[in-house]
PDB file of N, CA and C in Angstrom:
ATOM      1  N   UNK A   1     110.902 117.600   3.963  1.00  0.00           N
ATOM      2  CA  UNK A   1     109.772 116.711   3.718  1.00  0.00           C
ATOM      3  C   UNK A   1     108.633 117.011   4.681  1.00  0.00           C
ATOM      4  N   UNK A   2     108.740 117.018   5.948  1.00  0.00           N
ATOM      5  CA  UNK A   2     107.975 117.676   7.229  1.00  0.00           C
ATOM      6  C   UNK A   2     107.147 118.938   6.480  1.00  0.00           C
ATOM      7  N   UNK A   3     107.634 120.120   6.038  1.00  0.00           N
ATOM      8  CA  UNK A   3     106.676 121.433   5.659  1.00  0.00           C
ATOM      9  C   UNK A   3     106.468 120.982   4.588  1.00  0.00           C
ATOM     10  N   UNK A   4     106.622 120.095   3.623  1.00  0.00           N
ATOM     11  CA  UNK A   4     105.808 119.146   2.479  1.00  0.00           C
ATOM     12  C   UNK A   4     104.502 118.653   2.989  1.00  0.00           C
ATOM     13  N   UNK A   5     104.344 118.090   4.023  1.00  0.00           N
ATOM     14  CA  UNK A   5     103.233 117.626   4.484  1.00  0.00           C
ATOM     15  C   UNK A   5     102.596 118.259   5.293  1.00  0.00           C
ATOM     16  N   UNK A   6     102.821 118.930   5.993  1.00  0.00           N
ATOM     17  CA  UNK A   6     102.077 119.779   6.684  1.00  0.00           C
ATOM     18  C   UNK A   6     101.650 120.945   6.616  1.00  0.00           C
ATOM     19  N   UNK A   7     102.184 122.105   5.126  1.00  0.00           N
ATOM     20  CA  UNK A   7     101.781 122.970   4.401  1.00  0.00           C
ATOM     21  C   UNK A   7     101.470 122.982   3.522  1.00  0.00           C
ATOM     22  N   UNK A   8     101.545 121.962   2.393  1.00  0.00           N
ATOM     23  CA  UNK A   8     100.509 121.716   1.536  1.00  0.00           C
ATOM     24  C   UNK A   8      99.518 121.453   1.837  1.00  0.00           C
ATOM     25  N   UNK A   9      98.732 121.440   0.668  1.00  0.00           N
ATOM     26  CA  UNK A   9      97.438 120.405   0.973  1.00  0.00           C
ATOM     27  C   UNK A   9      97.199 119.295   0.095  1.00  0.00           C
ATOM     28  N   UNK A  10      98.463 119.026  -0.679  1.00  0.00           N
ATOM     29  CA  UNK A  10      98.056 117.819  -1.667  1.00  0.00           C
ATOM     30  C   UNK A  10      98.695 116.715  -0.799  1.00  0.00           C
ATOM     31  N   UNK A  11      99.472 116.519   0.196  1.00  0.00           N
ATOM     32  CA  UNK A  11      99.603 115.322   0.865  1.00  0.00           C
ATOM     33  C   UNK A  11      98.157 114.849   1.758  1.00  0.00           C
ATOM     34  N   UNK A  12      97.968 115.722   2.621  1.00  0.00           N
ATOM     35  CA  UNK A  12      96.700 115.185   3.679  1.00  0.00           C
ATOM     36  C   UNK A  12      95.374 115.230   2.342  1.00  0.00           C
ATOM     37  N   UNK A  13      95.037 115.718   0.977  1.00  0.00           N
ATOM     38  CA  UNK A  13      94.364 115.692   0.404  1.00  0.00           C
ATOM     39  C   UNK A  13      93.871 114.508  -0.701  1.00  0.00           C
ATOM     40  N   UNK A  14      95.434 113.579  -0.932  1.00  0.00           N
ATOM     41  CA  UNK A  14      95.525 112.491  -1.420  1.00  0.00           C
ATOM     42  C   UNK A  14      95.356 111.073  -0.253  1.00  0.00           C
ATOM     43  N   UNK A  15      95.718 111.650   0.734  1.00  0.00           N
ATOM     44  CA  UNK A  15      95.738 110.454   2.268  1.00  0.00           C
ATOM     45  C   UNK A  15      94.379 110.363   2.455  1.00  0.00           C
ATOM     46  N   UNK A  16      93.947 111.780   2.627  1.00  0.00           N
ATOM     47  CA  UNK A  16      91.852 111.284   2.955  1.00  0.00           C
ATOM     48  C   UNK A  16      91.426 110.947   1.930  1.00  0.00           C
ATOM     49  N   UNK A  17      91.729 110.839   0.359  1.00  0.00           N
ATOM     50  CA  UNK A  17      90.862 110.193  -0.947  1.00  0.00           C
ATOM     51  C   UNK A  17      91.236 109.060  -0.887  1.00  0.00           C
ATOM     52  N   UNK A  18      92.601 108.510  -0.161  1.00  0.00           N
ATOM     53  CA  UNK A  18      92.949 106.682  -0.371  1.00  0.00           C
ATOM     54  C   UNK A  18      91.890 106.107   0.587  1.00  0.00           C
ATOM     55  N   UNK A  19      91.932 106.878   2.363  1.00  0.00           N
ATOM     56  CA  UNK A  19      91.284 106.394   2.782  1.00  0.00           C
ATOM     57  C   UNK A  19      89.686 106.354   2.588  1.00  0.00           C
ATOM     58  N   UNK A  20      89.349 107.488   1.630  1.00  0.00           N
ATOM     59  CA  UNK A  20      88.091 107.613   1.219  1.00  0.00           C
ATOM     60  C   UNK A  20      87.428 106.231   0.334  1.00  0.00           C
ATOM     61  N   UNK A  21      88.592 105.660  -0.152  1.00  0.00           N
ATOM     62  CA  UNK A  21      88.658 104.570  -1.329  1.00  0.00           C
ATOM     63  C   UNK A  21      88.569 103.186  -0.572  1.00  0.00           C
ATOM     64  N   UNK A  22      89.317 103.069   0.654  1.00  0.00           N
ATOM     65  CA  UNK A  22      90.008 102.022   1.368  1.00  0.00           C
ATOM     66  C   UNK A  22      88.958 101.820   2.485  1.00  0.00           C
ATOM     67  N   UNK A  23      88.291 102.729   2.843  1.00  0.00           N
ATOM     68  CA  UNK A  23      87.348 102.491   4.036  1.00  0.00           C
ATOM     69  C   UNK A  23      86.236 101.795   3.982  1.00  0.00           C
ATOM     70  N   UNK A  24      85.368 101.851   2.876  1.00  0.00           N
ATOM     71  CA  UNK A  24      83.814 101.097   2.597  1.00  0.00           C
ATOM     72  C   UNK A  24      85.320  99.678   1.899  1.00  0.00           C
ATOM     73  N   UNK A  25      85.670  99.562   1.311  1.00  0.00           N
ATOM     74  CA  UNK A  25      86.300  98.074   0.845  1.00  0.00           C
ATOM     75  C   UNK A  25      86.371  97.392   1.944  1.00  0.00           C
ATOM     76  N   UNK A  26      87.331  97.858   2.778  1.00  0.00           N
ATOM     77  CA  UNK A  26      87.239  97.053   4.367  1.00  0.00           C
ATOM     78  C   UNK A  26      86.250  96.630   4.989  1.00  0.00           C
ATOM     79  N   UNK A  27      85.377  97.969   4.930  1.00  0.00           N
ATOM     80  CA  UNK A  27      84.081  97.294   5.669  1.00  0.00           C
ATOM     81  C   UNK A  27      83.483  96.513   4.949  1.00  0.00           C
ATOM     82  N   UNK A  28      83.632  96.204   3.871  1.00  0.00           N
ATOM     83  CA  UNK A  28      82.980  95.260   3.047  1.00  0.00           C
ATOM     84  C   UNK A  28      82.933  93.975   3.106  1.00  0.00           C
ATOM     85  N   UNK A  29      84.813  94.031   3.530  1.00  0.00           N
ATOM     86  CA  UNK A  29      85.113  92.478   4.190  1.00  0.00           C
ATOM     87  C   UNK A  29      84.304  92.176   5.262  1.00  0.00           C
ATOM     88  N   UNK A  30      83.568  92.800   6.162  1.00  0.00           N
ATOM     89  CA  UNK A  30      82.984  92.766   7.367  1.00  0.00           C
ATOM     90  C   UNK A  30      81.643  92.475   7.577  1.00  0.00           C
ATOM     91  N   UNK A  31      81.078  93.139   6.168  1.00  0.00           N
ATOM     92  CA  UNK A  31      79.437  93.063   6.514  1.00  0.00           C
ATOM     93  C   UNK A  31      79.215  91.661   4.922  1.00  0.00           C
ATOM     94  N   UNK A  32      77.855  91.384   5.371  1.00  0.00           N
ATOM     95  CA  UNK A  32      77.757  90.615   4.365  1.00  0.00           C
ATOM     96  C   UNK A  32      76.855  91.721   2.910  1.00  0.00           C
ATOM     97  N   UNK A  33      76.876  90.674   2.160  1.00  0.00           N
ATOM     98  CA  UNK A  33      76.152  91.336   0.824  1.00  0.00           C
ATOM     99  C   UNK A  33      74.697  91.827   0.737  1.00  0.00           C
ATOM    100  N   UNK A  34      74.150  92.401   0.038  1.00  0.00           N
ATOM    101  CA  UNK A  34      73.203  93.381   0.279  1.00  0.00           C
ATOM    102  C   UNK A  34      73.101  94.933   0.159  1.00  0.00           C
ATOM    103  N   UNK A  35      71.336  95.126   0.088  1.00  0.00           N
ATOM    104  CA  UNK A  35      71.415  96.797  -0.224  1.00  0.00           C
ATOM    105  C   UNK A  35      71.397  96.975   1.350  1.00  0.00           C
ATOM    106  N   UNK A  36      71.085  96.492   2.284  1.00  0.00           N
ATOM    107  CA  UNK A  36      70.848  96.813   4.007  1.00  0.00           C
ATOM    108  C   UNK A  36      72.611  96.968   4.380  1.00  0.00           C
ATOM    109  N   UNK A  37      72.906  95.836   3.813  1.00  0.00           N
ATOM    110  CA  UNK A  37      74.401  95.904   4.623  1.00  0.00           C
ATOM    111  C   UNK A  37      75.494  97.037   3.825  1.00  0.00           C
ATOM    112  N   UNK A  38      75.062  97.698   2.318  1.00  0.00           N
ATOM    113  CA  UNK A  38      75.699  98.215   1.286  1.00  0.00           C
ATOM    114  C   UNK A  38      75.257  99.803   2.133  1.00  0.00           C
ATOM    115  N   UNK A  39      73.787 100.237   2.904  1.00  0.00           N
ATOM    116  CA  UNK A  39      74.351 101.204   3.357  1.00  0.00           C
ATOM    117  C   UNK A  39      74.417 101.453   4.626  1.00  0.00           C
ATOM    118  N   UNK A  40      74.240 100.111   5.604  1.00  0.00           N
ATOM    119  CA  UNK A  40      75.107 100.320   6.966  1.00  0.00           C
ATOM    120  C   UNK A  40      76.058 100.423   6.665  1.00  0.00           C
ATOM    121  N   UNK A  41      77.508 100.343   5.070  1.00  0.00           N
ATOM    122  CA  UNK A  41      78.622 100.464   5.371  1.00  0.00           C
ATOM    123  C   UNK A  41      78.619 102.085   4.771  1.00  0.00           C
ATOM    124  N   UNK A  42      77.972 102.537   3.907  1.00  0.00           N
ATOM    125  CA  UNK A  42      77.986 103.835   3.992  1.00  0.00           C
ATOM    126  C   UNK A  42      77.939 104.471   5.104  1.00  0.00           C
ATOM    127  N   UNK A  43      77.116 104.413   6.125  1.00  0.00           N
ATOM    128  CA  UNK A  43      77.208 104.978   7.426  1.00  0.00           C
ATOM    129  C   UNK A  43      78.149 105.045   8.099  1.00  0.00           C
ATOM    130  N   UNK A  44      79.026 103.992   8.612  1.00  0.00           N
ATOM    131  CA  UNK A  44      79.494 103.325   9.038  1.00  0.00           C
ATOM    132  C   UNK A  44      81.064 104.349   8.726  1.00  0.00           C
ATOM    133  N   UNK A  45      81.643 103.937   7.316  1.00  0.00           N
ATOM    134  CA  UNK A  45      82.376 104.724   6.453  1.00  0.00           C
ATOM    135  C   UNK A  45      82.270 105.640   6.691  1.00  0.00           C
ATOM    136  N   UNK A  46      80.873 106.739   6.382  1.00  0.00           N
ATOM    137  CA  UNK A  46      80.682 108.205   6.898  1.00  0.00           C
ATOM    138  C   UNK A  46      81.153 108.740   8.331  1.00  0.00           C
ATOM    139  N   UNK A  47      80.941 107.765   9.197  1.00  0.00           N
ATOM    140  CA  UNK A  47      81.126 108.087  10.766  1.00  0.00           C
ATOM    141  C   UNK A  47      82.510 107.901  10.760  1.00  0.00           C
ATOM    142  N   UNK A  48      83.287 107.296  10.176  1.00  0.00           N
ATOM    143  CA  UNK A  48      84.833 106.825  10.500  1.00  0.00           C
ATOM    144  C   UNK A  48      85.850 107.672   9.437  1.00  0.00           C
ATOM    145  N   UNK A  49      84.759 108.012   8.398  1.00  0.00           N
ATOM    146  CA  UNK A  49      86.341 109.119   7.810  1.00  0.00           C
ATOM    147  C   UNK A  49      85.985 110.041   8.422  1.00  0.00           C
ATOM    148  N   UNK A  50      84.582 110.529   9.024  1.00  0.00           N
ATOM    149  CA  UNK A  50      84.559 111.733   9.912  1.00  0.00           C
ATOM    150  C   UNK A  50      85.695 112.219  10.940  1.00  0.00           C
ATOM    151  N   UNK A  51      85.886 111.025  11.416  1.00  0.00           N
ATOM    152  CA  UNK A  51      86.551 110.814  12.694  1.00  0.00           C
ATOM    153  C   UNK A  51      87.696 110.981  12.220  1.00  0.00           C
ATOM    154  N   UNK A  52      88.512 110.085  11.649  1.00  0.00           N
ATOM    155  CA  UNK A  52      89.472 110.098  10.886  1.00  0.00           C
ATOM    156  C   UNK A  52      90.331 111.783  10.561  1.00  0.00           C
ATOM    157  N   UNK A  53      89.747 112.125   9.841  1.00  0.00           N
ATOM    158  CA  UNK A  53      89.667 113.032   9.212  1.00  0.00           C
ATOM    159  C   UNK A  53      89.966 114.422  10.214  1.00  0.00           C
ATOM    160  N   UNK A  54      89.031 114.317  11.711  1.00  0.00           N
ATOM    161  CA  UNK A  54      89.292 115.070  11.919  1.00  0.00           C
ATOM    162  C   UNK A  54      90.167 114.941  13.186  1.00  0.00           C
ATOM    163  N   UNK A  55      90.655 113.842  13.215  1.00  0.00           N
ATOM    164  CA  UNK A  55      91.812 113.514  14.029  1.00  0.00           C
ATOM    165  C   UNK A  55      93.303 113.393  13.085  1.00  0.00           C
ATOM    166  N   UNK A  56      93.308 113.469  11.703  1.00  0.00           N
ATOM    167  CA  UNK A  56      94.100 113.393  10.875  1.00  0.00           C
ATOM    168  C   UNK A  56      94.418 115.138  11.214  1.00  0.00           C
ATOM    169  N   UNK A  57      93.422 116.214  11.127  1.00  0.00           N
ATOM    170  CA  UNK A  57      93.974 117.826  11.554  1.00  0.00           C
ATOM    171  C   UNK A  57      94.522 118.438  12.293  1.00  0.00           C
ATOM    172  N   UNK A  58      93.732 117.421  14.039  1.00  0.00           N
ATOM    173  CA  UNK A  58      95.014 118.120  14.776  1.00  0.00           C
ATOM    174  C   UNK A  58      95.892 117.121  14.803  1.00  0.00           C
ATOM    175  N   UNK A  59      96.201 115.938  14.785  1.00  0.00           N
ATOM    176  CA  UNK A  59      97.652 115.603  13.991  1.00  0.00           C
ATOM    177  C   UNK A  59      98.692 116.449  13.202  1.00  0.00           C
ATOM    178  N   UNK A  60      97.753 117.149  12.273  1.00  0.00           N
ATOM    179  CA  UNK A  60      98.714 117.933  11.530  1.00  0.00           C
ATOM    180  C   UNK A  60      99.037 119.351  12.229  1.00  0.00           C
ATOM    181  N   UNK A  61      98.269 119.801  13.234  1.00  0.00           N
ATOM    182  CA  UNK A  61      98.558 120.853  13.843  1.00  0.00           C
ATOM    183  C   UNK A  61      99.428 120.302  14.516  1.00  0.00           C
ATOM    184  N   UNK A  62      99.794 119.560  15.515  1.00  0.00           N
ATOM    185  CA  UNK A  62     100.836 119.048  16.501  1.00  0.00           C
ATOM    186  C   UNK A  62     101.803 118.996  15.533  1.00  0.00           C
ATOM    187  N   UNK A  63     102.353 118.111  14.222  1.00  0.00           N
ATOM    188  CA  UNK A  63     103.557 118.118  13.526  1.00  0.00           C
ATOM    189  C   UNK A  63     103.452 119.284  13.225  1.00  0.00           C
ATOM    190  N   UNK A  64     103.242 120.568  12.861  1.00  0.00           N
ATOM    191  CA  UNK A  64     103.719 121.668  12.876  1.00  0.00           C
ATOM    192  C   UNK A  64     103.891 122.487  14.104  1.00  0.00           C
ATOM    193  N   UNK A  65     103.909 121.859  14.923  1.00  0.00           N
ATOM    194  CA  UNK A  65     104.752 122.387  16.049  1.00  0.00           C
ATOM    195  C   UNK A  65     103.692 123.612  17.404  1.00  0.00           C
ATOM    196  N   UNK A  66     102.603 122.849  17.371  1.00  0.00           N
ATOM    197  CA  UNK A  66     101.506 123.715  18.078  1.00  0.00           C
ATOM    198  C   UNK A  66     101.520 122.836  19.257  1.00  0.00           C
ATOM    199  N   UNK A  67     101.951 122.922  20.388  1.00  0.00           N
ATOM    200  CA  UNK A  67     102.193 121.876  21.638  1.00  0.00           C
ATOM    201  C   UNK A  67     100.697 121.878  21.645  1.00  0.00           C
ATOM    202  N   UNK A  68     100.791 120.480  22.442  1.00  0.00           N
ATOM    203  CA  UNK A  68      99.290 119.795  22.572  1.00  0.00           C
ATOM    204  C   UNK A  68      98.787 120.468  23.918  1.00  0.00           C
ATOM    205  N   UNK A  69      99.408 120.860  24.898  1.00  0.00           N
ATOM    206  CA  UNK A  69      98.944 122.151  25.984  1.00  0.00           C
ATOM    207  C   UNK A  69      98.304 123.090  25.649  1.00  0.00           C
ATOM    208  N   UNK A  70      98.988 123.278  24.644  1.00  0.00           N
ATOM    209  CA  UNK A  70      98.333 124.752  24.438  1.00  0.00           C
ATOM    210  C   UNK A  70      96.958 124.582  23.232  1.00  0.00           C
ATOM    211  N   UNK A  71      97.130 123.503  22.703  1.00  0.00           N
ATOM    212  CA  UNK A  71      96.311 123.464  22.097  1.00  0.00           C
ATOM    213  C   UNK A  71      94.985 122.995  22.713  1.00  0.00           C
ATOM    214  N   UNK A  72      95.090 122.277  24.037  1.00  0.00           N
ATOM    215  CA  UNK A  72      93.489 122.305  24.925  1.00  0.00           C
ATOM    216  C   UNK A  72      93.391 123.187  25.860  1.00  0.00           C
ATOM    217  N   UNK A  73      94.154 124.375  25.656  1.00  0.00           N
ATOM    218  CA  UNK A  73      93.653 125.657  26.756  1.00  0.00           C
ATOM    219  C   UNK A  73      92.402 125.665  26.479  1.00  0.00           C
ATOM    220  N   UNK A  74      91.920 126.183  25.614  1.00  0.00           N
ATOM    221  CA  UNK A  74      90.014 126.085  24.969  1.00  0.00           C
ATOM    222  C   UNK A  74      89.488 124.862  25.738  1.00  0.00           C
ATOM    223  N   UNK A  75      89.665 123.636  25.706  1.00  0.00           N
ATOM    224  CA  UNK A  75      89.128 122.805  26.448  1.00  0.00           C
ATOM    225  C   UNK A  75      88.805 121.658  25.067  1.00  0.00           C
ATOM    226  N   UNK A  76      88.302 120.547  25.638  1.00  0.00           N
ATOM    227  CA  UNK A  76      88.093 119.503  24.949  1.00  0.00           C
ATOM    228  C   UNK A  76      86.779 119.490  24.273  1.00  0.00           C
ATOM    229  N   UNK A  77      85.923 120.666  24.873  1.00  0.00           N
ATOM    230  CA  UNK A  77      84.759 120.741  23.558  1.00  0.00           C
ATOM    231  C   UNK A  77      84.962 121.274  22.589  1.00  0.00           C
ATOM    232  N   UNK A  78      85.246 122.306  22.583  1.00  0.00           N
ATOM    233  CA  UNK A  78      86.017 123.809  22.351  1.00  0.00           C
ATOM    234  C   UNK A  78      86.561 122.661  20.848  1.00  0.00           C
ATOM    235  N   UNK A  79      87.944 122.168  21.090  1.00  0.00           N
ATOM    236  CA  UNK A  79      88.708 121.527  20.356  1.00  0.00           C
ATOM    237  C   UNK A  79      87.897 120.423  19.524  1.00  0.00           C
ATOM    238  N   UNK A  80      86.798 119.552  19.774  1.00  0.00           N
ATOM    239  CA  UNK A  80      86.100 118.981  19.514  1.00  0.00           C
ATOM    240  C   UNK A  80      85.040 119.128  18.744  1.00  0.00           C
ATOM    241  N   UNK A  81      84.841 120.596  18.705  1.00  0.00           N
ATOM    242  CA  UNK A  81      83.904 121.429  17.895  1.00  0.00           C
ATOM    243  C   UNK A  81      84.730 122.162  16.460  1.00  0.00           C
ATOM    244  N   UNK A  82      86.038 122.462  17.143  1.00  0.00           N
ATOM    245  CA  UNK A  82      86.851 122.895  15.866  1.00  0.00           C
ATOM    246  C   UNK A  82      87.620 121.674  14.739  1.00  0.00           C
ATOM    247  N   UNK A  83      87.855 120.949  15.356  1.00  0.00           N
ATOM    248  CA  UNK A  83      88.634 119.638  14.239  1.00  0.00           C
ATOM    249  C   UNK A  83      87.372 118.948  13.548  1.00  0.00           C
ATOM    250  N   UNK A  84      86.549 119.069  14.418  1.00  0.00           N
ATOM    251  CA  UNK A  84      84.821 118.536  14.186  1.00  0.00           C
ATOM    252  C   UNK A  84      84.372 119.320  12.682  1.00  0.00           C
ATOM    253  N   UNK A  85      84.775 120.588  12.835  1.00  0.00           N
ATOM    254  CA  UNK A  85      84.458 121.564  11.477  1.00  0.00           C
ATOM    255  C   UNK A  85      85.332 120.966  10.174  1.00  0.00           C
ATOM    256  N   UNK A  86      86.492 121.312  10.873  1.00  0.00           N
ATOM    257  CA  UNK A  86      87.381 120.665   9.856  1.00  0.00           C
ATOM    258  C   UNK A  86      87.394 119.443   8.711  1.00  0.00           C
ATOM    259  N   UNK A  87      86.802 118.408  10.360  1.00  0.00           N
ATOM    260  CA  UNK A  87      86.387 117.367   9.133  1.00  0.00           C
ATOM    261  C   UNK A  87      85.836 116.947   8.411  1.00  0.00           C
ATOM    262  N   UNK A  88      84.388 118.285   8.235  1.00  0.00           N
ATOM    263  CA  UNK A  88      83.381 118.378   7.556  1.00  0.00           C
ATOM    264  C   UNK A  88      83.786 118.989   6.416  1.00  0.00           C
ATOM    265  N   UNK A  89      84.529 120.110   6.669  1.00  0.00           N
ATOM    266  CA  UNK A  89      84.836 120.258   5.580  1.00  0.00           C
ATOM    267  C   UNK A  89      86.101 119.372   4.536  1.00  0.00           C
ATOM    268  N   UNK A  90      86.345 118.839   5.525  1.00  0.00           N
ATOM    269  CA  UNK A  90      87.376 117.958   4.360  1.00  0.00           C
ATOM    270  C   UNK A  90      86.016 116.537   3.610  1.00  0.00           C
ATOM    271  N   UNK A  91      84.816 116.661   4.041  1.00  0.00           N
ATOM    272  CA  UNK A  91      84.304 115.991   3.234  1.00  0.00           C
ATOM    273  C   UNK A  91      83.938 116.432   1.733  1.00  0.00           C
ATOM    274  N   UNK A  92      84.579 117.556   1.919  1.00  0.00           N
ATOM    275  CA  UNK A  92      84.159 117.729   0.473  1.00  0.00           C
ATOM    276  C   UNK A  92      85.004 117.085  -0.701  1.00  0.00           C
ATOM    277  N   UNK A  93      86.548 116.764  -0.037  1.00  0.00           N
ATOM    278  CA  UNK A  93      87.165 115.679  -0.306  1.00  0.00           C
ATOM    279  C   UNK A  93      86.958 114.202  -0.507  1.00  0.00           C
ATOM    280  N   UNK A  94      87.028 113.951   0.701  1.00  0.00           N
ATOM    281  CA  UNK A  94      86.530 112.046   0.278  1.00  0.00           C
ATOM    282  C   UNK A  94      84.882 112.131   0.393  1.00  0.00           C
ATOM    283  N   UNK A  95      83.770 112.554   0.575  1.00  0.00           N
ATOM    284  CA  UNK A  95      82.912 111.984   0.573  1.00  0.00           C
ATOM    285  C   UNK A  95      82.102 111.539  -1.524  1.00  0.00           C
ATOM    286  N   UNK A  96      82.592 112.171  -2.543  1.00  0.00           N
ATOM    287  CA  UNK A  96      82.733 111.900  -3.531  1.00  0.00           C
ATOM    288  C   UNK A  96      83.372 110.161  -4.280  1.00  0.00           C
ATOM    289  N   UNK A  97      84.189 110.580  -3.786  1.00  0.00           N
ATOM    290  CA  UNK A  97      85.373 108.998  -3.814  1.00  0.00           C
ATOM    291  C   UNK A  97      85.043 108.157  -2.781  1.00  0.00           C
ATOM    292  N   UNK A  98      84.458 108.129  -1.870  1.00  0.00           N
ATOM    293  CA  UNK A  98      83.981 107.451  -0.919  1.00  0.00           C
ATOM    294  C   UNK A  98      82.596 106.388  -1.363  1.00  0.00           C
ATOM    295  N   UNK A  99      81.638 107.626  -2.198  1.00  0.00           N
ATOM    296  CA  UNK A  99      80.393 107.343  -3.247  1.00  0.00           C
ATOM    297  C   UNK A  99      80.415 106.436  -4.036  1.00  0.00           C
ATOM    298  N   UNK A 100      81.901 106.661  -4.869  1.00  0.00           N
ATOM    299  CA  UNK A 100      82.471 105.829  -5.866  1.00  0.00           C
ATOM    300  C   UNK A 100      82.455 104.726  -5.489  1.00  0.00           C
ATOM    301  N   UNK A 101      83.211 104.379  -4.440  1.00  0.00           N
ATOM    302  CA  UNK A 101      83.989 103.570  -3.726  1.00  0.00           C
ATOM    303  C   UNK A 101      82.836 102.523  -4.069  1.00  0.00           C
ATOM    304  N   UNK A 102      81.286 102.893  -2.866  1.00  0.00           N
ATOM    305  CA  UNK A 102      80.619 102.145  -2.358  1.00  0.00           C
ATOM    306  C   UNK A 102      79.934 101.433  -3.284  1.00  0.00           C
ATOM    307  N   UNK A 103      79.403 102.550  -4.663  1.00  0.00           N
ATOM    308  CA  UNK A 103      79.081 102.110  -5.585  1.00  0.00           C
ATOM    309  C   UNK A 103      79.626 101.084  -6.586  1.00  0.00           C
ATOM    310  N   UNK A 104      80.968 100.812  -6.250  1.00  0.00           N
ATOM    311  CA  UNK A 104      81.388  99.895  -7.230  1.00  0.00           C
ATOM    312  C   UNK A 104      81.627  98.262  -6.439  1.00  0.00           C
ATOM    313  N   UNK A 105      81.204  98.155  -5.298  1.00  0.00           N
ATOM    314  CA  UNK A 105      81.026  96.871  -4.212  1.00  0.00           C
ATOM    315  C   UNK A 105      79.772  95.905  -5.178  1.00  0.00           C
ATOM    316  N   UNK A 106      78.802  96.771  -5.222  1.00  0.00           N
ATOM    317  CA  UNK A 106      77.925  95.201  -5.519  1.00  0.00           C
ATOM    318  C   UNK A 106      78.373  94.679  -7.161  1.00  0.00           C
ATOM    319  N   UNK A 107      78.893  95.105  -7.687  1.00  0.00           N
ATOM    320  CA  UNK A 107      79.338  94.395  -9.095  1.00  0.00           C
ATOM    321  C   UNK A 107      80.270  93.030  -8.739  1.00  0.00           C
ATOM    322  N   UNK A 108      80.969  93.006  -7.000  1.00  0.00           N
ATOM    323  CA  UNK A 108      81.597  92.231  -6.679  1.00  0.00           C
ATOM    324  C   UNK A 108      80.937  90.713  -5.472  1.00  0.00           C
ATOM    325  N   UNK A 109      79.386  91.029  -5.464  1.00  0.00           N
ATOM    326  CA  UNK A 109      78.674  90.603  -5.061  1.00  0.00           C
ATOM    327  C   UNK A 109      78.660  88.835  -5.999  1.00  0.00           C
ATOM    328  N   UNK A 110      78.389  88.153  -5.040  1.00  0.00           N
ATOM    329  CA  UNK A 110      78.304  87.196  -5.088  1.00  0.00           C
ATOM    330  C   UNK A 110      77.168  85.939  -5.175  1.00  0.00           C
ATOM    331  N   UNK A 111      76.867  86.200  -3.947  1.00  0.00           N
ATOM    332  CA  UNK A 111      75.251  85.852  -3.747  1.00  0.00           C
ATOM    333  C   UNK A 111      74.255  86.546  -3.785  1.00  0.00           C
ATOM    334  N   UNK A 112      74.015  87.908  -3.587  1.00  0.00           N
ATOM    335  CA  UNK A 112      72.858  89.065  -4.144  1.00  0.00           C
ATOM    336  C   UNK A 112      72.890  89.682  -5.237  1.00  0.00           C
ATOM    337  N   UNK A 113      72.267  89.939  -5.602  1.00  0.00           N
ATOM    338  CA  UNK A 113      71.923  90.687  -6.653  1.00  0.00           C
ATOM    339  C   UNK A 113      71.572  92.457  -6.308  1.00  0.00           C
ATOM    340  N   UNK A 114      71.786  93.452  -7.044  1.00  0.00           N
ATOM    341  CA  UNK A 114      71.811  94.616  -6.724  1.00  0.00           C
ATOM    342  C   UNK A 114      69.701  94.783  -7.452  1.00  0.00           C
TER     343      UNK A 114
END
């Protein structure tokens, strides 16, 4: 199950589209209604599956067995610049479904109107 998840790519590829789905909903609970508050949570969302995302990689480098020593010989920019890539490119993943996501909040609006 372990090289299931950590050599594919349809496990970590379905995990960043839930959270791609799950992240603006949450924040939704948080901010109130509105187009101001509809895309501080886009932002918001954007900055946190970033993060996410690219702390979800070297996660997956450590479960495949890359000691975390050796993995900051480069140093903490170094490393910070590479998972940093990573998680850009995994936007090509959730930031689509993420779109979705946000777009389908104000139909659930209450007191504003879109």
């Amino acid at each position: 199950m372990g090289s299931f998840v950590s050599d594919s790519l349809f496990v970590p590829a379905v995990t960043l589209a839930l959270l791609a789905f799950g992240v603006p909903r949450l924040m939704s609970k948080l901010l109130p209604e509105g187009v101001r508050p509809l895309l501080l949570n886009a932002f918001v969302s954007t900055v946190l599956l970033f993060v996410i995302s690219a702390t979800f990689f070297a996660v997956l480098y450590i479960w495949q067995g890359v000691p975390f020593a050796e993995m900051m010989v480069p140093g903490w920019s170094a490393n910070i610049a590479f998972f940093g890539r990573l998680g850009l490119i995994a936007a090509i993943i959730w930031t689509p479904i993420m779109l979705l996501s946000l777009a389908g909040l104000p139909k659930k609006w209450v007191s504003e109107t879109w």
